[in-house]
PDB file of N, CA and C in Angstrom:
ATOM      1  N   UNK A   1      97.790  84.034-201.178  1.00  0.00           N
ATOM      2  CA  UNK A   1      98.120  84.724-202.412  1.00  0.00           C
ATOM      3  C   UNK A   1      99.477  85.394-202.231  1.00  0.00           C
ATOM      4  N   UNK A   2     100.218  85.009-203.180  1.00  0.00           N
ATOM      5  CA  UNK A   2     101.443  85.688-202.890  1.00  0.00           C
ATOM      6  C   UNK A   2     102.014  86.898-204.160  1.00  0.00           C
ATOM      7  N   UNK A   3     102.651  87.750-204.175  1.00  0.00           N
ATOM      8  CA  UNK A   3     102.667  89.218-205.302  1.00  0.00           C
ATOM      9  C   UNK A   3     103.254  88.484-206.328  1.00  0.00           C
ATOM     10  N   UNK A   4     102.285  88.691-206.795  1.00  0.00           N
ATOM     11  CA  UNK A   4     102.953  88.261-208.289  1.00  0.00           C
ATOM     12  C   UNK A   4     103.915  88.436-209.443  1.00  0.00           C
ATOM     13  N   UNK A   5     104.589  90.112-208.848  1.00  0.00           N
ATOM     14  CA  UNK A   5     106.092  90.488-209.457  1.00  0.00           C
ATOM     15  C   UNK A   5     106.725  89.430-209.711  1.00  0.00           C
ATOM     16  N   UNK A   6     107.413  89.512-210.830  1.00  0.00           N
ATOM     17  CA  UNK A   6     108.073  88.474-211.483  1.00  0.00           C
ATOM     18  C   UNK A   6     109.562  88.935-211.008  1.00  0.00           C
ATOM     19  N   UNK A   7     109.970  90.062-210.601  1.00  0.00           N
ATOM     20  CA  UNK A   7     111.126  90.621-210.579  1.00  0.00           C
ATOM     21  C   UNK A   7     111.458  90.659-208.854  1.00  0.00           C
ATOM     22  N   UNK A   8     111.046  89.384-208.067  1.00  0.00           N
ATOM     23  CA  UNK A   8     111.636  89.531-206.407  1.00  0.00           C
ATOM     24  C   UNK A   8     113.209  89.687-206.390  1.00  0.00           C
ATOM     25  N   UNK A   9     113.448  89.886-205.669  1.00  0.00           N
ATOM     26  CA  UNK A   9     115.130  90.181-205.067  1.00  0.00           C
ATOM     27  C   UNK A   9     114.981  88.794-203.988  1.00  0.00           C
ATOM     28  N   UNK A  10     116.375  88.588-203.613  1.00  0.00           N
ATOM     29  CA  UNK A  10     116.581  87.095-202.450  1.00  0.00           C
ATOM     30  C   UNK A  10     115.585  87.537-201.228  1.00  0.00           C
ATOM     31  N   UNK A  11     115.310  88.833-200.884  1.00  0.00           N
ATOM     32  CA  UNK A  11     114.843  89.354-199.681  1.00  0.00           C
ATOM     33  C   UNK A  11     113.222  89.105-199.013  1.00  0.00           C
ATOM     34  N   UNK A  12     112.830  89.478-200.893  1.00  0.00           N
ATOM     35  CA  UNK A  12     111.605  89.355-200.661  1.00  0.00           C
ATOM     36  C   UNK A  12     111.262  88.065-201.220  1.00  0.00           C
ATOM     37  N   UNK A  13     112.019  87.276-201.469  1.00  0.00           N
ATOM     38  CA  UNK A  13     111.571  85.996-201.771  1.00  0.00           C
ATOM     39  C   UNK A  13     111.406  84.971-200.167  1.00  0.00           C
ATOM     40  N   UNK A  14     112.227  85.150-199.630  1.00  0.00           N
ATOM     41  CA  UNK A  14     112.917  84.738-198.568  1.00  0.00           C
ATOM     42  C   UNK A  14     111.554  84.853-197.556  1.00  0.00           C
ATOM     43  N   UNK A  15     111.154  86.153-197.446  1.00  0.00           N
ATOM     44  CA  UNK A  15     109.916  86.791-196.525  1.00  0.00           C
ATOM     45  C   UNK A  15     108.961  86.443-196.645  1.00  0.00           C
ATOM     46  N   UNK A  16     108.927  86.197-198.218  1.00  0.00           N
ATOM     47  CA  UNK A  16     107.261  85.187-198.837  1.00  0.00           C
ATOM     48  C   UNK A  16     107.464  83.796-198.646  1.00  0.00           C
ATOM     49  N   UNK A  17     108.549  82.769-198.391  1.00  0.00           N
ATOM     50  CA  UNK A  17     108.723  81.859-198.320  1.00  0.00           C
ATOM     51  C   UNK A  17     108.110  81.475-196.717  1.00  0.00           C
ATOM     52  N   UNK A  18     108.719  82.194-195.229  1.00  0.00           N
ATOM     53  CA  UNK A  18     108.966  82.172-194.403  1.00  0.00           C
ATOM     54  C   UNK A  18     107.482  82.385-193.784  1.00  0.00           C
ATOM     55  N   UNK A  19     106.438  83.518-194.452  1.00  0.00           N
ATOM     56  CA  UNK A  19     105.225  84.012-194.406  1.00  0.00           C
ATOM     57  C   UNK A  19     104.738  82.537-194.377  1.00  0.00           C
ATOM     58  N   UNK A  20     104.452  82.039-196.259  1.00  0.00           N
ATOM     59  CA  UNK A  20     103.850  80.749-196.503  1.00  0.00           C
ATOM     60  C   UNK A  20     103.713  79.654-194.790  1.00  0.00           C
ATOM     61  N   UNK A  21     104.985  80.025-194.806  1.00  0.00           N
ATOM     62  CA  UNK A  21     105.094  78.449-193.793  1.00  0.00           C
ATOM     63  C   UNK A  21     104.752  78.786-192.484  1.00  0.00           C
ATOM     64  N   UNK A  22     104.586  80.083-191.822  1.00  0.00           N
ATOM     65  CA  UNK A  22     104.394  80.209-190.603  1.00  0.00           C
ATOM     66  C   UNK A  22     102.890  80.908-190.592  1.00  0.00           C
ATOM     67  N   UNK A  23     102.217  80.749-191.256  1.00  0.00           N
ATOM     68  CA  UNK A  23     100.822  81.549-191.630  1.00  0.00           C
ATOM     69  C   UNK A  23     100.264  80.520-192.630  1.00  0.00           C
ATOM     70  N   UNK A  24     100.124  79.360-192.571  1.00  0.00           N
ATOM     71  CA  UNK A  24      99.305  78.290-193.665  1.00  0.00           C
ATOM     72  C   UNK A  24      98.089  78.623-193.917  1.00  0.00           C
ATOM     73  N   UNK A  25      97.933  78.784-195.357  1.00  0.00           N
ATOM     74  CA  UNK A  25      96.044  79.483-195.303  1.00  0.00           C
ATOM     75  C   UNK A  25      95.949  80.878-195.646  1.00  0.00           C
ATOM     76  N   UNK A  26      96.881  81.513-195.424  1.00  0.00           N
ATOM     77  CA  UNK A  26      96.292  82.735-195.249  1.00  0.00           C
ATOM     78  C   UNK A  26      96.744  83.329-196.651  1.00  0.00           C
ATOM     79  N   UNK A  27      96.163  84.499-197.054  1.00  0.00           N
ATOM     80  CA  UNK A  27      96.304  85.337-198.209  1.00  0.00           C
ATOM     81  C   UNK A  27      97.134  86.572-197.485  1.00  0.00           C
ATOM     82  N   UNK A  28      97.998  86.512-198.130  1.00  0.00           N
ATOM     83  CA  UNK A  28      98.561  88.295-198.357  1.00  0.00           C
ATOM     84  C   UNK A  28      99.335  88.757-199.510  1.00  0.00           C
ATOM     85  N   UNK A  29      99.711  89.808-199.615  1.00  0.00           N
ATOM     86  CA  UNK A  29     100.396  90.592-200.666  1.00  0.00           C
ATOM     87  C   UNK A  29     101.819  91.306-199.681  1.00  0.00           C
ATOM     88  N   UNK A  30     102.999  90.942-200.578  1.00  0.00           N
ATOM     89  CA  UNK A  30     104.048  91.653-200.101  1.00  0.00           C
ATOM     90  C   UNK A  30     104.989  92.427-200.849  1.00  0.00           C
ATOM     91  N   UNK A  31     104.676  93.797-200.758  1.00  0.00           N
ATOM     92  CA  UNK A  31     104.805  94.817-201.691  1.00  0.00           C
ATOM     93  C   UNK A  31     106.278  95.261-201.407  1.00  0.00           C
ATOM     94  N   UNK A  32     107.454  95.355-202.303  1.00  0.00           N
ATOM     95  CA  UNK A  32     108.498  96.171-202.048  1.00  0.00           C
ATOM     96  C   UNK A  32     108.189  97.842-202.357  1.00  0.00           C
ATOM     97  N   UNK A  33     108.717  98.338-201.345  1.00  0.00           N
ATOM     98  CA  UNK A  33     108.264  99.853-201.772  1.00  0.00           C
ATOM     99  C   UNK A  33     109.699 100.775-201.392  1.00  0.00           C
ATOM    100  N   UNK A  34     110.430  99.714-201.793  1.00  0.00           N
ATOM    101  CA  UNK A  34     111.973 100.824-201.466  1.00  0.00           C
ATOM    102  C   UNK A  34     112.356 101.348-202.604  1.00  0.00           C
ATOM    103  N   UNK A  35     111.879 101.390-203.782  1.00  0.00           N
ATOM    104  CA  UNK A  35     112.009 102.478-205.298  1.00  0.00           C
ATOM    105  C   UNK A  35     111.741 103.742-204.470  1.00  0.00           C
ATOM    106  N   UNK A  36     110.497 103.836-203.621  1.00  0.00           N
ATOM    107  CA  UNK A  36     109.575 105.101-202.965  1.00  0.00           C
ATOM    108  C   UNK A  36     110.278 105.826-202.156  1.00  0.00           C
ATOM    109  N   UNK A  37     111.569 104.676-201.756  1.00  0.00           N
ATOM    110  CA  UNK A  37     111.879 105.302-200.773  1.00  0.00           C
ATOM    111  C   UNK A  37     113.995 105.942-200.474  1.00  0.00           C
ATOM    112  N   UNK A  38     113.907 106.041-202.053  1.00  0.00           N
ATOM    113  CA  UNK A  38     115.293 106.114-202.266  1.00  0.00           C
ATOM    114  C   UNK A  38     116.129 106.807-202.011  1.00  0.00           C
ATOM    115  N   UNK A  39     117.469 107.157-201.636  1.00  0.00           N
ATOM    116  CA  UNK A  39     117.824 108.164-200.878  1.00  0.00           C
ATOM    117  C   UNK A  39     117.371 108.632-198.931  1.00  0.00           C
ATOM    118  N   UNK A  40     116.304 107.804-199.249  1.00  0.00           N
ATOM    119  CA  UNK A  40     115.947 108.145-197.987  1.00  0.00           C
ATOM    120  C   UNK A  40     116.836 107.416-196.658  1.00  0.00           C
ATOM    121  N   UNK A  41     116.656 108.070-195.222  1.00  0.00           N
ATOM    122  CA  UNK A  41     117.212 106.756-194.364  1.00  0.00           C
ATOM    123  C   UNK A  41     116.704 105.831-194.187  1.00  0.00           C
ATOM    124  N   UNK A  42     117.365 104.727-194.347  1.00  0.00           N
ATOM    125  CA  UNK A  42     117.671 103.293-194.286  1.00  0.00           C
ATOM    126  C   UNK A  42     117.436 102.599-195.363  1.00  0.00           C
ATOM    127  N   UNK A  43     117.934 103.066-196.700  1.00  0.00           N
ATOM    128  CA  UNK A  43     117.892 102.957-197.998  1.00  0.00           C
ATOM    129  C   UNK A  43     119.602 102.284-197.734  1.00  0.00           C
ATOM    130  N   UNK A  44     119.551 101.378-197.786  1.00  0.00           N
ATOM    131  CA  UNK A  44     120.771 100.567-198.008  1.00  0.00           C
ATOM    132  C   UNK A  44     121.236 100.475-199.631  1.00  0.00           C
ATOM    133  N   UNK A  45     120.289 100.986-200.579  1.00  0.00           N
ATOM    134  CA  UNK A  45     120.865 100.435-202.025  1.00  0.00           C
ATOM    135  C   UNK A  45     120.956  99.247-202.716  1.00  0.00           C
ATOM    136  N   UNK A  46     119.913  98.169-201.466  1.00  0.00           N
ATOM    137  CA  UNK A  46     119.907  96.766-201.986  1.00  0.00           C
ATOM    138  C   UNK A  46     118.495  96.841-202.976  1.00  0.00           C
ATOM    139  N   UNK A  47     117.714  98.019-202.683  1.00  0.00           N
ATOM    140  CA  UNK A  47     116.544  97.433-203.592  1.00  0.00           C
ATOM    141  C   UNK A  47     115.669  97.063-202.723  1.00  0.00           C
ATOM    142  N   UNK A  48     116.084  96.592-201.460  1.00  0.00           N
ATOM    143  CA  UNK A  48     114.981  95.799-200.707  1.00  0.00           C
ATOM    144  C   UNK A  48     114.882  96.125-199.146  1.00  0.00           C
ATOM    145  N   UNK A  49     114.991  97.527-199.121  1.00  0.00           N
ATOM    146  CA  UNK A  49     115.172  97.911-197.459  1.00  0.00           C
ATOM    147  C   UNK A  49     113.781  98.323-197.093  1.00  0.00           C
ATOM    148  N   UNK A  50     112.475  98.349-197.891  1.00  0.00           N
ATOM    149  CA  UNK A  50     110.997  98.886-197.413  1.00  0.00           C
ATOM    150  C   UNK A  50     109.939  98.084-197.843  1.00  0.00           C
ATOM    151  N   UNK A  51     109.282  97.028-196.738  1.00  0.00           N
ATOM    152  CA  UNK A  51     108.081  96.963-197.781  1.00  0.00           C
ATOM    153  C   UNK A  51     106.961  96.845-196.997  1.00  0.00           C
ATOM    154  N   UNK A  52     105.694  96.395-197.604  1.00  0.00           N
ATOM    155  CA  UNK A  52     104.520  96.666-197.010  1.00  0.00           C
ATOM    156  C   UNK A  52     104.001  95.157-197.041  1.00  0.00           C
ATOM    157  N   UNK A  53     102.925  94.603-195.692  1.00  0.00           N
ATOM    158  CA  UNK A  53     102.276  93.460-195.897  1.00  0.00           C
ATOM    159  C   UNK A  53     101.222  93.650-195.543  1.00  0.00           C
ATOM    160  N   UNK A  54     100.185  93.175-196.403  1.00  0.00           N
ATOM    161  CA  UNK A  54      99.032  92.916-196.010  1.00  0.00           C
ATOM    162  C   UNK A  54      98.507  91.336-196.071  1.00  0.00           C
ATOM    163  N   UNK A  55      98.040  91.090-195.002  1.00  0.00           N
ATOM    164  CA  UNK A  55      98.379  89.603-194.574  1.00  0.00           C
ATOM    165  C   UNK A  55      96.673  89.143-194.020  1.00  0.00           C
ATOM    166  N   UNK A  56      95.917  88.103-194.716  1.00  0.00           N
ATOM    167  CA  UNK A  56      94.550  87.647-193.651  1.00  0.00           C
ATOM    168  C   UNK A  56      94.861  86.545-193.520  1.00  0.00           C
ATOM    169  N   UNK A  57      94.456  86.104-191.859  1.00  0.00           N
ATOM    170  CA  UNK A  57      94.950  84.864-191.664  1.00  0.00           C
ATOM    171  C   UNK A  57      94.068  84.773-190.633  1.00  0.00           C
ATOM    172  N   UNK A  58      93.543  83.373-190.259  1.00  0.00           N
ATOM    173  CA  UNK A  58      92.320  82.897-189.300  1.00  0.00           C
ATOM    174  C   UNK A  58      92.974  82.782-187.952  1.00  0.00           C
ATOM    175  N   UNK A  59      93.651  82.921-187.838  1.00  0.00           N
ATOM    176  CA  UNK A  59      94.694  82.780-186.490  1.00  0.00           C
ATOM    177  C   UNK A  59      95.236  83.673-185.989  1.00  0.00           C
ATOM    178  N   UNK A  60      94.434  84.849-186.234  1.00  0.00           N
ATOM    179  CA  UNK A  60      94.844  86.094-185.945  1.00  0.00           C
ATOM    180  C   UNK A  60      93.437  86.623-185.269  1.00  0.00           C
ATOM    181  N   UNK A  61      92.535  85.700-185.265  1.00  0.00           N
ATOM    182  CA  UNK A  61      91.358  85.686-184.633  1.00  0.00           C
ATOM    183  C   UNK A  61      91.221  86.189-183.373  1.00  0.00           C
ATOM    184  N   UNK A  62      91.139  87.442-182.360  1.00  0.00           N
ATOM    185  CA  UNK A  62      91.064  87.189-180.921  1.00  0.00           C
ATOM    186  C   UNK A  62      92.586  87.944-180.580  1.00  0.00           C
ATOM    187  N   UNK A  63      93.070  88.256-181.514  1.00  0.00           N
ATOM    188  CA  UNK A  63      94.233  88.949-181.261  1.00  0.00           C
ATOM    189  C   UNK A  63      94.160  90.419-181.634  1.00  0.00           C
ATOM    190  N   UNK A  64      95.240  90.767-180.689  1.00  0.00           N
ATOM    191  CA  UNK A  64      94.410  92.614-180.835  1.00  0.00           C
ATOM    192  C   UNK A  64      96.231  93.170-182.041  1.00  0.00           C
ATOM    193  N   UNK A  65      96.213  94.246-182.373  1.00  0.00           N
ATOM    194  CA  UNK A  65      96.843  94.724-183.560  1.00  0.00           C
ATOM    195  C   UNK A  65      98.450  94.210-183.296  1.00  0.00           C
ATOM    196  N   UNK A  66      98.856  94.732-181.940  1.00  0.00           N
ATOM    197  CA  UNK A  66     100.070  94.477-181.324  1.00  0.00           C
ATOM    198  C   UNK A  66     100.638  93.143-181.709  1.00  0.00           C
ATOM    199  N   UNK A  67      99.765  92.181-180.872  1.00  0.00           N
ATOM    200  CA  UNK A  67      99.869  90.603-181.105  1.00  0.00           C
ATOM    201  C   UNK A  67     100.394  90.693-182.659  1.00  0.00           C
ATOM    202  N   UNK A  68      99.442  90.477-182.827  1.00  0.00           N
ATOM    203  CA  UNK A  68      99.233  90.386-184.550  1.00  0.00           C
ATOM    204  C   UNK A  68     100.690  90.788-185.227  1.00  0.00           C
ATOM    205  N   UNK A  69     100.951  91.804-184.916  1.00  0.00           N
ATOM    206  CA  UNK A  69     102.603  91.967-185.246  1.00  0.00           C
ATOM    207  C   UNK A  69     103.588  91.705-185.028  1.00  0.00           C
ATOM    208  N   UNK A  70     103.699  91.360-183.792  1.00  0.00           N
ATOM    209  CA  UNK A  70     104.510  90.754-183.397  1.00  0.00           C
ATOM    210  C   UNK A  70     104.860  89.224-183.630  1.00  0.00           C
ATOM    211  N   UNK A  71     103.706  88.654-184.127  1.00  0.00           N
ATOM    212  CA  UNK A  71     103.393  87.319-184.395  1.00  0.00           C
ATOM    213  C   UNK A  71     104.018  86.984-185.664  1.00  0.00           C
ATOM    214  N   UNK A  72     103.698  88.326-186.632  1.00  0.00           N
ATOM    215  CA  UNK A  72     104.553  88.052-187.699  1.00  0.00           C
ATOM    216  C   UNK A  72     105.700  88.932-187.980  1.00  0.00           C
ATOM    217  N   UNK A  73     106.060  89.454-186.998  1.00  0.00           N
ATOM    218  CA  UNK A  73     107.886  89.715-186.675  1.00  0.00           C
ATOM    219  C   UNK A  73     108.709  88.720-186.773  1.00  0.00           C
ATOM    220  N   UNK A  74     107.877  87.674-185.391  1.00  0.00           N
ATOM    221  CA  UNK A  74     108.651  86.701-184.740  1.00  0.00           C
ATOM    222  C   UNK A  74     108.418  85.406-186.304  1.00  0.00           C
ATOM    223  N   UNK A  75     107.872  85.495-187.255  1.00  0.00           N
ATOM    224  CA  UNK A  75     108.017  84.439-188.328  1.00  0.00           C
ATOM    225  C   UNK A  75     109.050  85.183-189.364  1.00  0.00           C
ATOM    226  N   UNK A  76     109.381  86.319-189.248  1.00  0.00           N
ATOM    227  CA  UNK A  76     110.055  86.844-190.628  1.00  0.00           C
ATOM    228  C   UNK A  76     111.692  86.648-189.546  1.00  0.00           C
ATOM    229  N   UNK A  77     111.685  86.446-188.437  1.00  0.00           N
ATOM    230  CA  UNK A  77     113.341  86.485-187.557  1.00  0.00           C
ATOM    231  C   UNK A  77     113.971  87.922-187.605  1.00  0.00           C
ATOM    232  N   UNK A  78     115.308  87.349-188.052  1.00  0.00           N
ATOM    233  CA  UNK A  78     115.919  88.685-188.166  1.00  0.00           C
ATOM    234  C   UNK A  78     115.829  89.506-189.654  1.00  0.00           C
ATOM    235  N   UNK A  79     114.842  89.142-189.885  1.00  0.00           N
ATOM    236  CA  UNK A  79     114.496  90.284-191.347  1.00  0.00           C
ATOM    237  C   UNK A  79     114.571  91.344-190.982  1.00  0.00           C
ATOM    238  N   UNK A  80     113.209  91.524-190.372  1.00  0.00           N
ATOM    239  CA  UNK A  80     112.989  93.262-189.961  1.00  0.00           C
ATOM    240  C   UNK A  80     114.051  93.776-188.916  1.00  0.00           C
ATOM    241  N   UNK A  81     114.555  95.053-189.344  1.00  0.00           N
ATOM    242  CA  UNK A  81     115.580  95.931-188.204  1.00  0.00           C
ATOM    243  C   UNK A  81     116.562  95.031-188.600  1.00  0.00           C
ATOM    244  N   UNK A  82     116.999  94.460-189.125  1.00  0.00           N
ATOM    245  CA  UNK A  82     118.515  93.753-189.554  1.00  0.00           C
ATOM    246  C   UNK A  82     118.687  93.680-191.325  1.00  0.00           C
ATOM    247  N   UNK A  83     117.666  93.159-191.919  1.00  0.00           N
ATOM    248  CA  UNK A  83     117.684  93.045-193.562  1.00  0.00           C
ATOM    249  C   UNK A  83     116.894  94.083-193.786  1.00  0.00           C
ATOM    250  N   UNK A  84     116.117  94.370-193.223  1.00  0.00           N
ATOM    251  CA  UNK A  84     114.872  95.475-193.931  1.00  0.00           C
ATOM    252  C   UNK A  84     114.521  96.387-192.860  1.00  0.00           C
ATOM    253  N   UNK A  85     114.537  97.870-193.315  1.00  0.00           N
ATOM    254  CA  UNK A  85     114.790  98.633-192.592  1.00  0.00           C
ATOM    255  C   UNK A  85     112.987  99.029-191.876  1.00  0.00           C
ATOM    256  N   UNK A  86     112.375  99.053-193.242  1.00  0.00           N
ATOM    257  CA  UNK A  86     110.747  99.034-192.533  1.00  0.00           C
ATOM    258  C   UNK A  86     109.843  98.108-193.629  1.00  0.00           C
ATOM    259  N   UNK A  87     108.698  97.666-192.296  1.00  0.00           N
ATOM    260  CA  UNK A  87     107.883  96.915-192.778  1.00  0.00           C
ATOM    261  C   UNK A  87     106.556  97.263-192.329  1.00  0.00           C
ATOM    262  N   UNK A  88     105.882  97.403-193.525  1.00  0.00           N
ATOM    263  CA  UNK A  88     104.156  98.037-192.690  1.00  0.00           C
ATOM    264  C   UNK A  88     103.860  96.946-192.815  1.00  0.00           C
ATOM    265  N   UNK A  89     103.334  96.808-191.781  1.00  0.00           N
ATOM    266  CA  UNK A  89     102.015  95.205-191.513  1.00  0.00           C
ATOM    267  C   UNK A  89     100.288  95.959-191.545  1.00  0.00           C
ATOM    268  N   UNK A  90     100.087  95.053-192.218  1.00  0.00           N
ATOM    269  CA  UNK A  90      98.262  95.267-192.204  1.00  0.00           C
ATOM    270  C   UNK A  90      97.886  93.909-191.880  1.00  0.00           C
ATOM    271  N   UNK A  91      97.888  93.592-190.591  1.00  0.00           N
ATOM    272  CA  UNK A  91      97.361  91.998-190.398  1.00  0.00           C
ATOM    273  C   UNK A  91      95.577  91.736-189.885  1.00  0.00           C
ATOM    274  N   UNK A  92      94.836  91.359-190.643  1.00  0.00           N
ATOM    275  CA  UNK A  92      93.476  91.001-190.313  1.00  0.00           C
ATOM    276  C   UNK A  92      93.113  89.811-190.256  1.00  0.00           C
ATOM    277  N   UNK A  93      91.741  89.388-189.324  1.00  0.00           N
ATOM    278  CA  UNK A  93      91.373  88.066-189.351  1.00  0.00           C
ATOM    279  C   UNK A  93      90.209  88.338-190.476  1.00  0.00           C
ATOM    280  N   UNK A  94      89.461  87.041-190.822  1.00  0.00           N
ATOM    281  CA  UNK A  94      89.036  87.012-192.028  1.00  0.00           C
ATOM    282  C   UNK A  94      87.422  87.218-191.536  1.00  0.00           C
ATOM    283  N   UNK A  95      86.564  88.918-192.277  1.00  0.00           N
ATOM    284  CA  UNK A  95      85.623  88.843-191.769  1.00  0.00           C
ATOM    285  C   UNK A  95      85.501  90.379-191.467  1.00  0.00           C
ATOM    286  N   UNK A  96      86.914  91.036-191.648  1.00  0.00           N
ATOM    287  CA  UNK A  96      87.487  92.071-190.634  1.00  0.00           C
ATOM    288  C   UNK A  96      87.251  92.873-191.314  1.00  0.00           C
TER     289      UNK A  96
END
């Protein structure tokens, strides 16, 4: 399942694209939440420096929270800490 905002920016399109393909199967939601976070640091002014994922995926089975994040660090590249300043992950296996 991917957010259904009609209004993505290149950023978060890019992140949902990259998700799809390195996580096949799985449901999540990927929320921009840098309106929330304006003015604040690491508010770049693009619109797209904060967001949140909540991600279920069967292959996350047997993996403890760490993994799990890192797993989908290493699919988003240099997004996070280079395009986007923060990203909450909520990653679960299905069941969880």
């Amino acid at each position: 399942m991917v957010n259904p905002m009609s209004n993505k920016g290149p950023v978060q399109q890019e992140m949902e694209s990259l998700l799809a393909a390195a996580f096949p199967d799985a449901n999540f939601l990927l929320s921009n939440d840098s309106a929330s976070h304006h003015g604040h640091m690491g508010d770049d002014g693009s619109g797209e420096s904060h967001f949140s994922l909540s991600i279920e995926w069967a292959g996350f089975a047997g993996m403890n929270r760490v993994m799990r994040q890192r797993t989908v660090n290493k699919a988003l590249g240099d997004l996070p800490g280079q395009r986007v300043h923060a990203l909450a992950i909520k990653a679960t296996a299905p069941g969880e």
